[in-house]
C-alpha atoms as a PDB file:
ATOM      1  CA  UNK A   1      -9.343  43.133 -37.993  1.00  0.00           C
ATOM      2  CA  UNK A   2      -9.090  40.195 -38.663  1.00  0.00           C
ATOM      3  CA  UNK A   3      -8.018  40.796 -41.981  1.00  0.00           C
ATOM      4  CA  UNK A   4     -10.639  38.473 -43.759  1.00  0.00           C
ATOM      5  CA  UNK A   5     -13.056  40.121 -40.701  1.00  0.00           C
ATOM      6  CA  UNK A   6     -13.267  36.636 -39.750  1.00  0.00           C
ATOM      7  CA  UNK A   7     -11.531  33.460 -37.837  1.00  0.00           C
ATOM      8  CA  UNK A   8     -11.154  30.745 -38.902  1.00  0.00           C
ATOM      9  CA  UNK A   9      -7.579  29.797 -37.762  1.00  0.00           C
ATOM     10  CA  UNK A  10      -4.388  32.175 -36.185  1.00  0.00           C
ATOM     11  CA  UNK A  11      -3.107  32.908 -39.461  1.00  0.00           C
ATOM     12  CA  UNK A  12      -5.919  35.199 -40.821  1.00  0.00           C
ATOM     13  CA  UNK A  13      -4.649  37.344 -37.936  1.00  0.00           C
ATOM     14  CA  UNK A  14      -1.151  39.490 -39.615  1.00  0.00           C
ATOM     15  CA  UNK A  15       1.611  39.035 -36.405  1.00  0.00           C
ATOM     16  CA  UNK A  16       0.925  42.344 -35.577  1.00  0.00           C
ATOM     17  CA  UNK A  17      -2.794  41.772 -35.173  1.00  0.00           C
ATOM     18  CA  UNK A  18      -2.350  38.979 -33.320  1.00  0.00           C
ATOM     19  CA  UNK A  19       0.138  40.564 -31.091  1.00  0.00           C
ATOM     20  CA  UNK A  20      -2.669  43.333 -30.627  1.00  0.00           C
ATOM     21  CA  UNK A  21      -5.105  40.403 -29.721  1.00  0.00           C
ATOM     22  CA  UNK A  22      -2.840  38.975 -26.850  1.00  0.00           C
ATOM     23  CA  UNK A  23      -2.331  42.727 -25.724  1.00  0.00           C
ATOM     24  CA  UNK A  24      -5.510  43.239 -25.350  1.00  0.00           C
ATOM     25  CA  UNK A  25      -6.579  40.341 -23.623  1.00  0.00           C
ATOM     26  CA  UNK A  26      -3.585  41.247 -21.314  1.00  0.00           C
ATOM     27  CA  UNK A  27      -5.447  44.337 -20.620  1.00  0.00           C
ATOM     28  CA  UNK A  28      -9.084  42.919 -20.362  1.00  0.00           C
ATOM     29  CA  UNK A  29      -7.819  40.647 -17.761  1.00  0.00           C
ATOM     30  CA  UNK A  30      -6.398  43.144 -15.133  1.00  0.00           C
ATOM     31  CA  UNK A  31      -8.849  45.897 -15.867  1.00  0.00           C
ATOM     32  CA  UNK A  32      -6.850  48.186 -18.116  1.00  0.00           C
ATOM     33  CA  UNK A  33      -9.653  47.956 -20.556  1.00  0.00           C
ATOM     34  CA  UNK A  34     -13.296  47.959 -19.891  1.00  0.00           C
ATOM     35  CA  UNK A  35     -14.499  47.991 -23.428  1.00  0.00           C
ATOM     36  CA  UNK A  36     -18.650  47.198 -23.670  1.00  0.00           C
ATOM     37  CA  UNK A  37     -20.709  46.301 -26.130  1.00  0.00           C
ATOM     38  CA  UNK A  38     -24.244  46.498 -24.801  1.00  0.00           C
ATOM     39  CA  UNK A  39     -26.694  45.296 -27.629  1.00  0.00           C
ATOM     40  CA  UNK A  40     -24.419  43.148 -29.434  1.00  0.00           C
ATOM     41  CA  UNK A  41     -25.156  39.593 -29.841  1.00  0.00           C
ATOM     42  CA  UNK A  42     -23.017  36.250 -29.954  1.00  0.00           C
ATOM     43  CA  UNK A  43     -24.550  33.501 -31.795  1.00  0.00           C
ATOM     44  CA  UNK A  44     -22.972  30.209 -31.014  1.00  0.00           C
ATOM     45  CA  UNK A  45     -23.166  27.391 -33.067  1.00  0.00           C
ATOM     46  CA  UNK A  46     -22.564  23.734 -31.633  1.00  0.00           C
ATOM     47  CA  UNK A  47     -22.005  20.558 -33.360  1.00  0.00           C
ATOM     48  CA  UNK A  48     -19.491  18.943 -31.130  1.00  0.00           C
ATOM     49  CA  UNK A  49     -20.372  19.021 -27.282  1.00  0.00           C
ATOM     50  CA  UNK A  50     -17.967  21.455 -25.152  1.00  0.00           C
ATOM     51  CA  UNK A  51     -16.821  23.034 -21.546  1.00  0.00           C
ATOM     52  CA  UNK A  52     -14.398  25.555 -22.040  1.00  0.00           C
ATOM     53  CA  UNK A  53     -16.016  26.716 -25.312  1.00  0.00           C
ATOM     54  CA  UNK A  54     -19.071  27.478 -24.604  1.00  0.00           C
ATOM     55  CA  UNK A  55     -18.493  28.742 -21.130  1.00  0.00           C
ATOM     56  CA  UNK A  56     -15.610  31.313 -21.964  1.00  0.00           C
ATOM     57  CA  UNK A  57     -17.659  32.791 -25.172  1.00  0.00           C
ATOM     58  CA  UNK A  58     -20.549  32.761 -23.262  1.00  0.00           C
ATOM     59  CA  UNK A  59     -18.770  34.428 -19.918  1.00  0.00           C
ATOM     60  CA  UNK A  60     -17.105  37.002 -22.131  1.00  0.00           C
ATOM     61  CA  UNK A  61     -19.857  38.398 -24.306  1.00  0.00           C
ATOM     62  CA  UNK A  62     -21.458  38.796 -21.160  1.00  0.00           C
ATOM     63  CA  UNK A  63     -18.736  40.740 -19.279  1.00  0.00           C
ATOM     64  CA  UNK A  64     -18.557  43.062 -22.763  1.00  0.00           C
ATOM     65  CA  UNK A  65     -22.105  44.216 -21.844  1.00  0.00           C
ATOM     66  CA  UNK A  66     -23.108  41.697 -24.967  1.00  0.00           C
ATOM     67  CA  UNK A  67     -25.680  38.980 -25.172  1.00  0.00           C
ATOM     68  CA  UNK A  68     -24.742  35.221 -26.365  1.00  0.00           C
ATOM     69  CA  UNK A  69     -26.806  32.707 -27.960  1.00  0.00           C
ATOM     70  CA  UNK A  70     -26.627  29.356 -27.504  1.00  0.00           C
ATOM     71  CA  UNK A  71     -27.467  27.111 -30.917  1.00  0.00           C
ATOM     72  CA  UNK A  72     -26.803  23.049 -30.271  1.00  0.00           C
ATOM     73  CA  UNK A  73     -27.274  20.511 -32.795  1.00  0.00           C
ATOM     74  CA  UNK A  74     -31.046  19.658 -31.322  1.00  0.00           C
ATOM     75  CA  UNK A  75     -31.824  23.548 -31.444  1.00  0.00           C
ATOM     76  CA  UNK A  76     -31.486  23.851 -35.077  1.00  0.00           C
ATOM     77  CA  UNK A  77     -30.876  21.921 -37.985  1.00  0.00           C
ATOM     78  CA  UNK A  78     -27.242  22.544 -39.171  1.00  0.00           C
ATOM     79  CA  UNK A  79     -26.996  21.816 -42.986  1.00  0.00           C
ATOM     80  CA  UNK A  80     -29.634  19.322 -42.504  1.00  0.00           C
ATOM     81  CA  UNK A  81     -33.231  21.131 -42.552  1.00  0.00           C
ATOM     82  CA  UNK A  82     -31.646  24.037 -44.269  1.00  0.00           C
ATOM     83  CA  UNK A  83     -28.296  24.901 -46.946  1.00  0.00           C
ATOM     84  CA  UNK A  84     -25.308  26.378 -44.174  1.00  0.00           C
ATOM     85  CA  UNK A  85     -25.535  29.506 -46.398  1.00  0.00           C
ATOM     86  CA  UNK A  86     -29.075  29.865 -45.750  1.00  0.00           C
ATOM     87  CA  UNK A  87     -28.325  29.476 -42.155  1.00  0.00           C
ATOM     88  CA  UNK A  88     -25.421  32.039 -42.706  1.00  0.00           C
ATOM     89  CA  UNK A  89     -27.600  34.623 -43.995  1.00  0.00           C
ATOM     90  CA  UNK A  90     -30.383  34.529 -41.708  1.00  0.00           C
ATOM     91  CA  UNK A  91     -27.689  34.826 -38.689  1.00  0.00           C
ATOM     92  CA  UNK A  92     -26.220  37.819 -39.869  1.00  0.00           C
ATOM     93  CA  UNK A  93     -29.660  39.308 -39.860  1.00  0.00           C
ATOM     94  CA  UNK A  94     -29.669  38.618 -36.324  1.00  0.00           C
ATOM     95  CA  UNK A  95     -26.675  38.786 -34.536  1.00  0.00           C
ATOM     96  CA  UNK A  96     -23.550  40.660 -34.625  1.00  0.00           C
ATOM     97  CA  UNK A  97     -20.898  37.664 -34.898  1.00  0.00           C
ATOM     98  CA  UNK A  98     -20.989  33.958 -35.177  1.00  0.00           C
ATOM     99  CA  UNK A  99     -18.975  31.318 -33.242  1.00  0.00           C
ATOM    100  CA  UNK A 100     -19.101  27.999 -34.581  1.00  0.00           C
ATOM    101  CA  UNK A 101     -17.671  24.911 -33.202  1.00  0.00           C
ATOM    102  CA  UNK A 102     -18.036  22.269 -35.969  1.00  0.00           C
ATOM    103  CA  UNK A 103     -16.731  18.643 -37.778  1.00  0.00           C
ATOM    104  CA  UNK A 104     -16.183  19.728 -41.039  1.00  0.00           C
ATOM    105  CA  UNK A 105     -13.952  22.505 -42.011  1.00  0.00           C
ATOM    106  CA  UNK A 106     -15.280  23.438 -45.145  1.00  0.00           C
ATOM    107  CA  UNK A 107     -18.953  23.425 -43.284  1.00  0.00           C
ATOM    108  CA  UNK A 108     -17.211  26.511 -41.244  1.00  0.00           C
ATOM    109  CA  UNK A 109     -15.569  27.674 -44.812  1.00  0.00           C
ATOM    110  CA  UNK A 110     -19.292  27.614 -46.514  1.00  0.00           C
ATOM    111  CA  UNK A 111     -20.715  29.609 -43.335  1.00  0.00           C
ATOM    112  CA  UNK A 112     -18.300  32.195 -43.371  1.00  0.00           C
ATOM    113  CA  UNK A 113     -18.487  32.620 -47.147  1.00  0.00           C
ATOM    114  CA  UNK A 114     -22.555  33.413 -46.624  1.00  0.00           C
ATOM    115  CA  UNK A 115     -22.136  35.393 -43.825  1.00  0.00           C
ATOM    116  CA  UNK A 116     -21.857  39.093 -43.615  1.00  0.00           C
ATOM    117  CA  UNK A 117     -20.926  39.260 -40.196  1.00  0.00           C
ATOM    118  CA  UNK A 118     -17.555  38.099 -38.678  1.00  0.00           C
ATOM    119  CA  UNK A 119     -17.600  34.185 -38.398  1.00  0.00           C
ATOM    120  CA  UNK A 120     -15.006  32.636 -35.381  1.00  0.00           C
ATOM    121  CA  UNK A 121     -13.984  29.166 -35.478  1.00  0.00           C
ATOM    122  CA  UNK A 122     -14.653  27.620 -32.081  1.00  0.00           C
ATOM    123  CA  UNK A 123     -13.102  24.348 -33.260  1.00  0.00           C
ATOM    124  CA  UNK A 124     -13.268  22.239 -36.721  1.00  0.00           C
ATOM    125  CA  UNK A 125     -11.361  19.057 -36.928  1.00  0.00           C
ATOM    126  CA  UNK A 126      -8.702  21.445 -39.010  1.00  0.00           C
ATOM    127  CA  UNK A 127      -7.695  23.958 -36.363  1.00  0.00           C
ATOM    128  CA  UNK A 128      -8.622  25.232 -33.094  1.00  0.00           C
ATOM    129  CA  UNK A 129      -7.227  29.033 -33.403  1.00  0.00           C
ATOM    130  CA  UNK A 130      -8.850  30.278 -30.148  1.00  0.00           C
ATOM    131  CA  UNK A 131      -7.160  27.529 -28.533  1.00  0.00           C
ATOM    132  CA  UNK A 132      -3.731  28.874 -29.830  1.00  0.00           C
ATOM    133  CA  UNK A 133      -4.767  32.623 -28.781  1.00  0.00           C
ATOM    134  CA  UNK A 134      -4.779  31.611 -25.305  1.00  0.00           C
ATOM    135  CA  UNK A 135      -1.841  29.213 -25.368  1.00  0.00           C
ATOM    136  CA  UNK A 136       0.094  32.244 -26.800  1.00  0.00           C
ATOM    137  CA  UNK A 137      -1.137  34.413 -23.775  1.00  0.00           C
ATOM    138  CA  UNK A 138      -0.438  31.756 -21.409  1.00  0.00           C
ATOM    139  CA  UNK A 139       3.511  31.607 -22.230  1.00  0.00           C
ATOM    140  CA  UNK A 140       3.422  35.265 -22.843  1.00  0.00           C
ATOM    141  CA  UNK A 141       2.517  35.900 -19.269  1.00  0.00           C
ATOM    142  CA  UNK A 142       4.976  32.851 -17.682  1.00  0.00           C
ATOM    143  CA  UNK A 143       8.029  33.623 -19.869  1.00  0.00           C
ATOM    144  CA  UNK A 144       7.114  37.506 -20.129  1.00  0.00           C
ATOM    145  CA  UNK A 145       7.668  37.493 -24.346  1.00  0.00           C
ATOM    146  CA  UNK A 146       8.315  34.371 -26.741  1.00  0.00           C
ATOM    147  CA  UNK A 147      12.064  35.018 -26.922  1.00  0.00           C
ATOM    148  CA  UNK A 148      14.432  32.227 -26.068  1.00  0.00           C
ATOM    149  CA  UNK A 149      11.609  30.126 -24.803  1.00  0.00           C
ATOM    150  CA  UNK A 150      11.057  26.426 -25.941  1.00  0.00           C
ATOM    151  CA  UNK A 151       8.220  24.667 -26.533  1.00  0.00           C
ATOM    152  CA  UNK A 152       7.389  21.032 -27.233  1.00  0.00           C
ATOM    153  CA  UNK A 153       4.694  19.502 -28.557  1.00  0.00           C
ATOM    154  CA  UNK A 154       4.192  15.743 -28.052  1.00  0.00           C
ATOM    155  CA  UNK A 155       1.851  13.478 -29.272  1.00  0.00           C
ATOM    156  CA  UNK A 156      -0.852  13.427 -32.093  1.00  0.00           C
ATOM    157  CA  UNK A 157      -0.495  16.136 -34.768  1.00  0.00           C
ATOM    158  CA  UNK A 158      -4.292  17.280 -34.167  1.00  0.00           C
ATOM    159  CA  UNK A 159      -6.135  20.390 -35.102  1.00  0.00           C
ATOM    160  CA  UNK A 160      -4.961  22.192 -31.632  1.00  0.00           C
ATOM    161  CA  UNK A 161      -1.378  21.285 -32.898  1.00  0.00           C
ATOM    162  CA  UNK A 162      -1.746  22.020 -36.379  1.00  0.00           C
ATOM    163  CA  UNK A 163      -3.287  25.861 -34.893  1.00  0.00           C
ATOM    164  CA  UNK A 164      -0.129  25.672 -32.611  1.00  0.00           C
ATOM    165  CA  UNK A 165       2.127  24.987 -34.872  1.00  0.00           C
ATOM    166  CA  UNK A 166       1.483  28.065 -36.931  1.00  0.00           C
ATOM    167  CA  UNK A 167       1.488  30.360 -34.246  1.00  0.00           C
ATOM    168  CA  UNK A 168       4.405  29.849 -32.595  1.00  0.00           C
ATOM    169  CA  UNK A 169       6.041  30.223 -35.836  1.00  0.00           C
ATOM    170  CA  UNK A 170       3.997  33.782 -35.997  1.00  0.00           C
ATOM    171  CA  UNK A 171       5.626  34.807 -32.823  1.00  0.00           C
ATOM    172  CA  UNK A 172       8.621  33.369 -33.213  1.00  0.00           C
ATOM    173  CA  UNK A 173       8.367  30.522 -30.741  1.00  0.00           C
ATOM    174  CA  UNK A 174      11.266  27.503 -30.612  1.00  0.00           C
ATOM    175  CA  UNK A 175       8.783  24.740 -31.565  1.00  0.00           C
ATOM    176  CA  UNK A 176       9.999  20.991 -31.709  1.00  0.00           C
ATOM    177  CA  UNK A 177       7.336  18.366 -32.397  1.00  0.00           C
ATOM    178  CA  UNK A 178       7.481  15.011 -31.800  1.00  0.00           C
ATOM    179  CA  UNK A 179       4.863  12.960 -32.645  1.00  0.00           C
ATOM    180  CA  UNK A 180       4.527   8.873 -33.469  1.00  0.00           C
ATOM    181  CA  UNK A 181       4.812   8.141 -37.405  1.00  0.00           C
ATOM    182  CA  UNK A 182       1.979   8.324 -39.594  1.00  0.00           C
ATOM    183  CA  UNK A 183       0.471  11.548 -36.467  1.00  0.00           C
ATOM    184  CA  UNK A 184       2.455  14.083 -37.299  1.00  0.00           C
ATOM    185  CA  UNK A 185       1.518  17.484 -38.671  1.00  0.00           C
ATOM    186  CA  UNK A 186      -0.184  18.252 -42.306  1.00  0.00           C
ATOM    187  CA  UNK A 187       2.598  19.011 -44.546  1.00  0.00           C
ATOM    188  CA  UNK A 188       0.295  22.175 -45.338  1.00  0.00           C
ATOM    189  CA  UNK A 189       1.104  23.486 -42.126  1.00  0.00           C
ATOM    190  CA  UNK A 190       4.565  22.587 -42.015  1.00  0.00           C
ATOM    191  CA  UNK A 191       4.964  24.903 -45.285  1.00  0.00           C
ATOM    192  CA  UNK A 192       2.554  27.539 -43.589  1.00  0.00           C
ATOM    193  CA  UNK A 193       5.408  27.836 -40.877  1.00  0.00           C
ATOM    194  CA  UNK A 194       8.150  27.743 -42.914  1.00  0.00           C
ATOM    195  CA  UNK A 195       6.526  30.590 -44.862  1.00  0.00           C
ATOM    196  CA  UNK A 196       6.664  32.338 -41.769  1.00  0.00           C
ATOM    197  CA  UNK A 197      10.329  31.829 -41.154  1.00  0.00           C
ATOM    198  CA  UNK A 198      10.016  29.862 -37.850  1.00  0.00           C
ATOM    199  CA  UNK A 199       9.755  26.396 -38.671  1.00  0.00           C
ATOM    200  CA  UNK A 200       9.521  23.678 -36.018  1.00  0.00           C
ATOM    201  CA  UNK A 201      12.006  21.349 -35.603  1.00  0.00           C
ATOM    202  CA  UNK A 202      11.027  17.359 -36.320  1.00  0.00           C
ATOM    203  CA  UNK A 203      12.287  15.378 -33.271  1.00  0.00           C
ATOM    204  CA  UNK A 204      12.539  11.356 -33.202  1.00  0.00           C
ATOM    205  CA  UNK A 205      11.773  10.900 -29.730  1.00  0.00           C
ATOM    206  CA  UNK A 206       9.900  12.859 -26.760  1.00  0.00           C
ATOM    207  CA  UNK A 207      12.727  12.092 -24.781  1.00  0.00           C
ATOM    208  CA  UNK A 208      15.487  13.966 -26.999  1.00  0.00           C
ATOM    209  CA  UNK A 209      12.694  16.165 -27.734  1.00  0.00           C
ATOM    210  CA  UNK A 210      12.154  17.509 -24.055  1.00  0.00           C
ATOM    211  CA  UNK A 211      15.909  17.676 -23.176  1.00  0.00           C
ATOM    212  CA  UNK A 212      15.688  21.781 -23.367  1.00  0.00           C
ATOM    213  CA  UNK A 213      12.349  22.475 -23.186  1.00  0.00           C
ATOM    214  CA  UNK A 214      10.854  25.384 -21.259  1.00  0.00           C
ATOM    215  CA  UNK A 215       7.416  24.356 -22.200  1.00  0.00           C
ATOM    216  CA  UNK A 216       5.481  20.826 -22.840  1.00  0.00           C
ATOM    217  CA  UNK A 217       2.713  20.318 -24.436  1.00  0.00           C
ATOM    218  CA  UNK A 218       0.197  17.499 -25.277  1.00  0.00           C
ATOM    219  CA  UNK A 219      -3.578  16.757 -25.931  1.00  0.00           C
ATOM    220  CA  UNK A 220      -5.650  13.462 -26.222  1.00  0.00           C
ATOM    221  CA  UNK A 221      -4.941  11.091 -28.655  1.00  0.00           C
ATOM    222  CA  UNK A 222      -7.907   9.999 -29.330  1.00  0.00           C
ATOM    223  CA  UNK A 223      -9.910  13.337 -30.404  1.00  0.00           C
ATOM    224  CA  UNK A 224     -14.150  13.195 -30.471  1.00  0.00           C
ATOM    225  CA  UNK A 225     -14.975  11.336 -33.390  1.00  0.00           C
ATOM    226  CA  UNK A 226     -12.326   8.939 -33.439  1.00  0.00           C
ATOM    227  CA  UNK A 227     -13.303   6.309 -31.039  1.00  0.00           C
ATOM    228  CA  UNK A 228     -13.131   3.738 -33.602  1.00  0.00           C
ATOM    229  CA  UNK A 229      -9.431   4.498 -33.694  1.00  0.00           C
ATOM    230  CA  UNK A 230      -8.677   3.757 -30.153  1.00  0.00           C
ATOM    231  CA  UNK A 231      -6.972   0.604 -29.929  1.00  0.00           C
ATOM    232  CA  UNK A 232      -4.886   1.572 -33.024  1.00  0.00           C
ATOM    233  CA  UNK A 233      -4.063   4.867 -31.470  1.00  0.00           C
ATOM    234  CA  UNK A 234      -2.875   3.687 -27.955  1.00  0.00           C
ATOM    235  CA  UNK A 235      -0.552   1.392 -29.800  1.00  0.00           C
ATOM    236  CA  UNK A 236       1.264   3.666 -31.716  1.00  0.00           C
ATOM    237  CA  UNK A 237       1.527   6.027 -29.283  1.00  0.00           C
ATOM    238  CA  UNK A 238       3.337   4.127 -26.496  1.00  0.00           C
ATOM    239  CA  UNK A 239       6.146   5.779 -25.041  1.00  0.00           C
ATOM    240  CA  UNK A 240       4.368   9.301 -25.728  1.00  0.00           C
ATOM    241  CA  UNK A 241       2.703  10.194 -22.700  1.00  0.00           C
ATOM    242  CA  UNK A 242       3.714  12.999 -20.549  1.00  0.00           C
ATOM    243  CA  UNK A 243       5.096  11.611 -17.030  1.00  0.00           C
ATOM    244  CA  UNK A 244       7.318  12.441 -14.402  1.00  0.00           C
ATOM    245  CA  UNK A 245       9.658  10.311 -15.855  1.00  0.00           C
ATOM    246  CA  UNK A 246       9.953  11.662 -19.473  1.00  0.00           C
ATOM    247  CA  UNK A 247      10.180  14.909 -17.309  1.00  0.00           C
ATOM    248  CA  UNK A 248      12.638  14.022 -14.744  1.00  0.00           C
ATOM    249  CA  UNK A 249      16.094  15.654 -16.338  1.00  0.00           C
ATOM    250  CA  UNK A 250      14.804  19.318 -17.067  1.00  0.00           C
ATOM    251  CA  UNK A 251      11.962  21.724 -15.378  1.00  0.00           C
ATOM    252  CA  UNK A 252       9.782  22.462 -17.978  1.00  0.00           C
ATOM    253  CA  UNK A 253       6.076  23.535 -17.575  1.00  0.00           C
ATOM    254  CA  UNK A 254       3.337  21.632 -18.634  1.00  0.00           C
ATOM    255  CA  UNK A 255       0.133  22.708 -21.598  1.00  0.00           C
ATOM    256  CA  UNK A 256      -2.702  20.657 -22.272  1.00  0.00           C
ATOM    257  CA  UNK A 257      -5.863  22.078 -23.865  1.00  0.00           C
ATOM    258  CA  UNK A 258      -7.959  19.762 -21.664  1.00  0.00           C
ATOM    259  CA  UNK A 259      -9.666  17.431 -21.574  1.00  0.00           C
ATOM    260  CA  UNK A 260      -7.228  15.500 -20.395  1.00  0.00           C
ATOM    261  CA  UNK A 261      -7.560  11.408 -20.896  1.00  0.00           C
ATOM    262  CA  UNK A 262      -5.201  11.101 -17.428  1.00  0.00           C
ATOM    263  CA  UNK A 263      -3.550   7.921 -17.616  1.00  0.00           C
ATOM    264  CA  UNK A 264      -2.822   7.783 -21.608  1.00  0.00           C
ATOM    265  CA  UNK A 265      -1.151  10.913 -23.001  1.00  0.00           C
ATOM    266  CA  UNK A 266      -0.261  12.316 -19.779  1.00  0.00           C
ATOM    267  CA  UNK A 267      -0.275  11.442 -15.877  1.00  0.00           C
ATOM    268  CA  UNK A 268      -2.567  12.481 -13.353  1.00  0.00           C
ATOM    269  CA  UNK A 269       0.739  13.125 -11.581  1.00  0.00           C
ATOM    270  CA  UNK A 270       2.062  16.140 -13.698  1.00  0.00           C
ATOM    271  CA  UNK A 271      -1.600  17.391 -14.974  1.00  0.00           C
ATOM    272  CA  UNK A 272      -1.874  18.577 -11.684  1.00  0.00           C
ATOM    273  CA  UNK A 273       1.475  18.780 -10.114  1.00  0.00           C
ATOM    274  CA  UNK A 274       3.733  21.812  -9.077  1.00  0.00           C
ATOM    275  CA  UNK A 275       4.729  22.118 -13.226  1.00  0.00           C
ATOM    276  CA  UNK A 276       1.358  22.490 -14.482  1.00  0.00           C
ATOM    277  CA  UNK A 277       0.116  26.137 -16.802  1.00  0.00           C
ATOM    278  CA  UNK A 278      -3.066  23.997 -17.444  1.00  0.00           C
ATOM    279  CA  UNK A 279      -5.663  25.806 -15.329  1.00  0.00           C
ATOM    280  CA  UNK A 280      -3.991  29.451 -16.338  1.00  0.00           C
ATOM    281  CA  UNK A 281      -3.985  27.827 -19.840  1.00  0.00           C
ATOM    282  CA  UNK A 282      -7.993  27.235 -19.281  1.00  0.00           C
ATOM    283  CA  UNK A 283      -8.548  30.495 -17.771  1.00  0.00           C
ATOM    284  CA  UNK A 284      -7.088  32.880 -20.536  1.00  0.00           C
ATOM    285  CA  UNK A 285      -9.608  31.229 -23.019  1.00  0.00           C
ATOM    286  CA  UNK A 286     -12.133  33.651 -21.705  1.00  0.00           C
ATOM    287  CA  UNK A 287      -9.746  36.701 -21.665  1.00  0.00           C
ATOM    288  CA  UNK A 288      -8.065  35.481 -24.919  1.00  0.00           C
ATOM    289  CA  UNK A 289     -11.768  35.383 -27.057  1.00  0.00           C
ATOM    290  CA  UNK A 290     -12.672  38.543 -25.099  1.00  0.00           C
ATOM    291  CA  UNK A 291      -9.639  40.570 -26.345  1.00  0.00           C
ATOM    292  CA  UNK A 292     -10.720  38.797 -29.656  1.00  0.00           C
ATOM    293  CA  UNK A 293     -14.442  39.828 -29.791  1.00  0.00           C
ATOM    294  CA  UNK A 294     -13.571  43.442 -28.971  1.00  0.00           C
ATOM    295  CA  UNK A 295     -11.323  43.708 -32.012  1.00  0.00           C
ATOM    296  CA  UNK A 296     -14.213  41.725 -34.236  1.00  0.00           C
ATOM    297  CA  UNK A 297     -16.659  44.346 -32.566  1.00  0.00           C
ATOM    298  CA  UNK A 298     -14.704  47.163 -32.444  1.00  0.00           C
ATOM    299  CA  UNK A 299     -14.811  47.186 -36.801  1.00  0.00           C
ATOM    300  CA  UNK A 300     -17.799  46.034 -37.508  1.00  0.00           C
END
């Protein structure tokens, strides 16, 4: 479990293995399971710079009686000094699994292909699966299930929406998405969730889109790497940012990944107002990857 032993984004989980995931984490965060793993080690793999990442991975392995590793881009040479699958290789000599948060996709593909150890995408500018692990946990505990609840996801379609977008559909989530034209989600992935039977629906505007939402969600619109976009970006998304007035008619809660640009796709005002899941959304990364790592651990 996974079934590829490895993950690299929601959908190499089966729904039932991902339900076991969330249960788990569940669990692991109100002491109902104390699973250890003394000996085992986490190598972590950093291209891209990160907080919640590296902290939660980090802060779980450790609380599983493991040992994590931290690899940056000036610790070794990623696919420069050496071929990935070298790299690959020699990890799973090593350690016991590999979380990588990367650019390139197919550089996490290529690693995981090498590997003979379980290989966790941290983030690629694809997907960002973990991320959807604990935005699944996050609603599970508010709502109690994913039945009858509503989500919305406004804003660019990014690899945290594109991971979103096929979860929900895994657990059966109400997704609508609106997002400006030419940002919305890779056709791929709209197929992926029709596949699964849960579609989301395409809305025209944020403001019809939010009408019955029990759940908003955005993230920056201008992800690392795309700086040169900015100008461009803030353009065509005008009129997409999360505010108390887009949120006046209804009570929905607010999701963001973090971090937040406050003062472009959403307010200061509602990041941290009354509405906000953002901080419980933060928090269950740790218990989220921990439930994960146990069931990566647990078969290898």
């Amino acid at each position: 479990m996974p079934k590829s032993s490895n993950f690299l984004d929601i959908d190499d989980l089966t729904t039932d293995e991902l339900q076991t995931i969330l249960d788990r984490a569940t669990a692991l965060k109100h002491g109902g399971d104390n699973a250890q793993f003394p000996g085992q080690t986490l190598g972590m793999l950093f291209e891209k710079p990160s907080t919640r990442t590296r902290i939660s991975f980090e802060t779980g392995m450790t609380q599983l009686g493991g040992h994590a590793i931290f690899l940056g881009p000036d610790d070794i040479q990623l696919g420069h000094g050496e071929p990935l699958s070298d790299t690959a290789r020699v990890l799973s000599g090593y350690v016991d699994v590999v979380m990588a948060r990367l650019f390139n996709h197919d550089d996490l593909l290529e690693i995981a292909a090498h590997a003979d150890i379980p290989v966790i995408n941290g983030l690629t500018d694809d997907a960002h699966p973990c991320q959807t692990l604990a935005d699944l946990l996050t609603i599970k505990e508010e709502f109690g299930g994913f039945d009858d609840v509503t989500v919305v996801w406004i804003g660019d379609g990014n690899n945290v929406g594109q991971s979103f977008v096929i979860g929900a559909a895994m657990v059966g989530l109400d997704l609508i998405v609106a997002t400006p034209s030419g940002y919305g989600m890779d056709q791929s992935v709209l197929d992926q969730a029709t596949a699964l039977g849960h579609p989301p629906t395409i809305a025209d505007t944020p403001g019809a889109a939010v009408s019955d939402a029990d759940v908003v969600y955005t993230d920056v619109w201008i992800s690392m790497g795309q700086e040169d976009q900015r100008n461009e970006k803030l353009t065509a998304f005008e009129g997409y940012q999360i505010n108390e007035s887009l949120l006046a008619n209804n009570s929905a809660q607010v999701m963001h990944c973090l971090p937040a640009h406050r003062g472009e796709e959403i307010t200061d005002e509602v990041l941290t107002g009354t509405r906000t899941l953002v901080w419980d959304q933060a928090e269950n990364r740790l218990h989220a990857q921990k439930g994960l790592l146990v069931e990566l651990l647990s078969e290898n």
